[in-house]
C-alpha atoms as a PDB file:
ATOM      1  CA  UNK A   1     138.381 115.622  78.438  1.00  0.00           C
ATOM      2  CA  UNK A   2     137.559 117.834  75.824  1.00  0.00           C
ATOM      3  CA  UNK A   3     137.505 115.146  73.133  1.00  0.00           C
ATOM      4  CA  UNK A   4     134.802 113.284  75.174  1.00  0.00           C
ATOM      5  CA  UNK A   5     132.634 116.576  75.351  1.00  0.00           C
ATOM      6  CA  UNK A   6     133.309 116.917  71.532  1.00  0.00           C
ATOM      7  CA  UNK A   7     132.499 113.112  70.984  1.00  0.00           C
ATOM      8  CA  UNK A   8     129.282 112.675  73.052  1.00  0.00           C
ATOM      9  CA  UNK A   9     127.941 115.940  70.874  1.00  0.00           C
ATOM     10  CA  UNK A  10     128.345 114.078  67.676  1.00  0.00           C
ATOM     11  CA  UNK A  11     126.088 111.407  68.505  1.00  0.00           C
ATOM     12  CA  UNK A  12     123.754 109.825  65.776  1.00  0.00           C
ATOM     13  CA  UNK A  13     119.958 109.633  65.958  1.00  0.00           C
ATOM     14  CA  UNK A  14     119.868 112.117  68.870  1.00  0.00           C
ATOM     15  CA  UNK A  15     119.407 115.579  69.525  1.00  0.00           C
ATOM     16  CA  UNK A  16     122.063 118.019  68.074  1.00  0.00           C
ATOM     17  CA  UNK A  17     124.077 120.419  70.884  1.00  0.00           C
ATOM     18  CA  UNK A  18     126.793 123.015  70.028  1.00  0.00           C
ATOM     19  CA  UNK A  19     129.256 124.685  72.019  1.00  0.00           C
ATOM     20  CA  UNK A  20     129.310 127.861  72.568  1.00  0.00           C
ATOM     21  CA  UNK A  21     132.290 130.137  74.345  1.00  0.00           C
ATOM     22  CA  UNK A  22     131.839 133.899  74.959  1.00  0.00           C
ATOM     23  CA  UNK A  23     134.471 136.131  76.226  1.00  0.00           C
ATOM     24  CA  UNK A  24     133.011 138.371  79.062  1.00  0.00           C
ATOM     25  CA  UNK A  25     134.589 141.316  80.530  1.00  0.00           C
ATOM     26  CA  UNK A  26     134.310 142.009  83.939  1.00  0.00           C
ATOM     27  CA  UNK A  27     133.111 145.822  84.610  1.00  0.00           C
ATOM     28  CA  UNK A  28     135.560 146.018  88.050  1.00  0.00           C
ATOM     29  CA  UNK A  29     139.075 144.918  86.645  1.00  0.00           C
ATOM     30  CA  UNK A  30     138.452 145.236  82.775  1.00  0.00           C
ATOM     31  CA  UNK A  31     140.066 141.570  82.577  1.00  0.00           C
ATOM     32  CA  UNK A  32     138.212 139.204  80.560  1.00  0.00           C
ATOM     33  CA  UNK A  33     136.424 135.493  81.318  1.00  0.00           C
ATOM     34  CA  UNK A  34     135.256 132.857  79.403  1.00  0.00           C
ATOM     35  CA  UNK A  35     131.123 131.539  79.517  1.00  0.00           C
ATOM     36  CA  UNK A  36     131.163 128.125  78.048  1.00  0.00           C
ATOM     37  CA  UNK A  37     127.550 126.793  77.590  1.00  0.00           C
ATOM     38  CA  UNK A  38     126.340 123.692  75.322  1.00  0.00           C
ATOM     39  CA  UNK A  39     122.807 124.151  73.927  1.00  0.00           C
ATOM     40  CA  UNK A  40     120.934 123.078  71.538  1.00  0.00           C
ATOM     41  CA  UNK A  41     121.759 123.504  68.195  1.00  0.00           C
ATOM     42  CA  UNK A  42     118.827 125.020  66.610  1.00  0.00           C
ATOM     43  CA  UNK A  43     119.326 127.633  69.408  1.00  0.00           C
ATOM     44  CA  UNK A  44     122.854 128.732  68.702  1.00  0.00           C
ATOM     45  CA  UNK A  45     121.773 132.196  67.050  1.00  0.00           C
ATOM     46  CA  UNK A  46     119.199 133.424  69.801  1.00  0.00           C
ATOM     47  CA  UNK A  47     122.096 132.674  72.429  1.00  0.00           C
ATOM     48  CA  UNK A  48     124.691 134.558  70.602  1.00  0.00           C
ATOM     49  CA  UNK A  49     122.534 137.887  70.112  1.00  0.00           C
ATOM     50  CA  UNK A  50     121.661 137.951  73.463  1.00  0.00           C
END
């Protein structure tokens, strides 16, 4: 599934996404989770500072 997610972002002549996956810790049990989101990519830097 993965490689279709990858494949469909590639597209030519449309509008570029990227990827992103952040590690988030949870504040009760310290353990960590993963945020996956798939924006655009000319927003990739405001969504990683904040």
């Amino acid at each position: 599934m993965a490689k279709k997610v990858v494949a469909t972002l590639k597209k030519e002549g449309g509008v570029k996404y990227a990827k992103i996956i952040k590690a988030v810790k949870s504040p009760l049990t310290g353990a960590y989770t993963f945020k996956e989101e798939i924006i655009l990519q000319d927003d990739v830097m405001s969504a990683l500072k904040g």
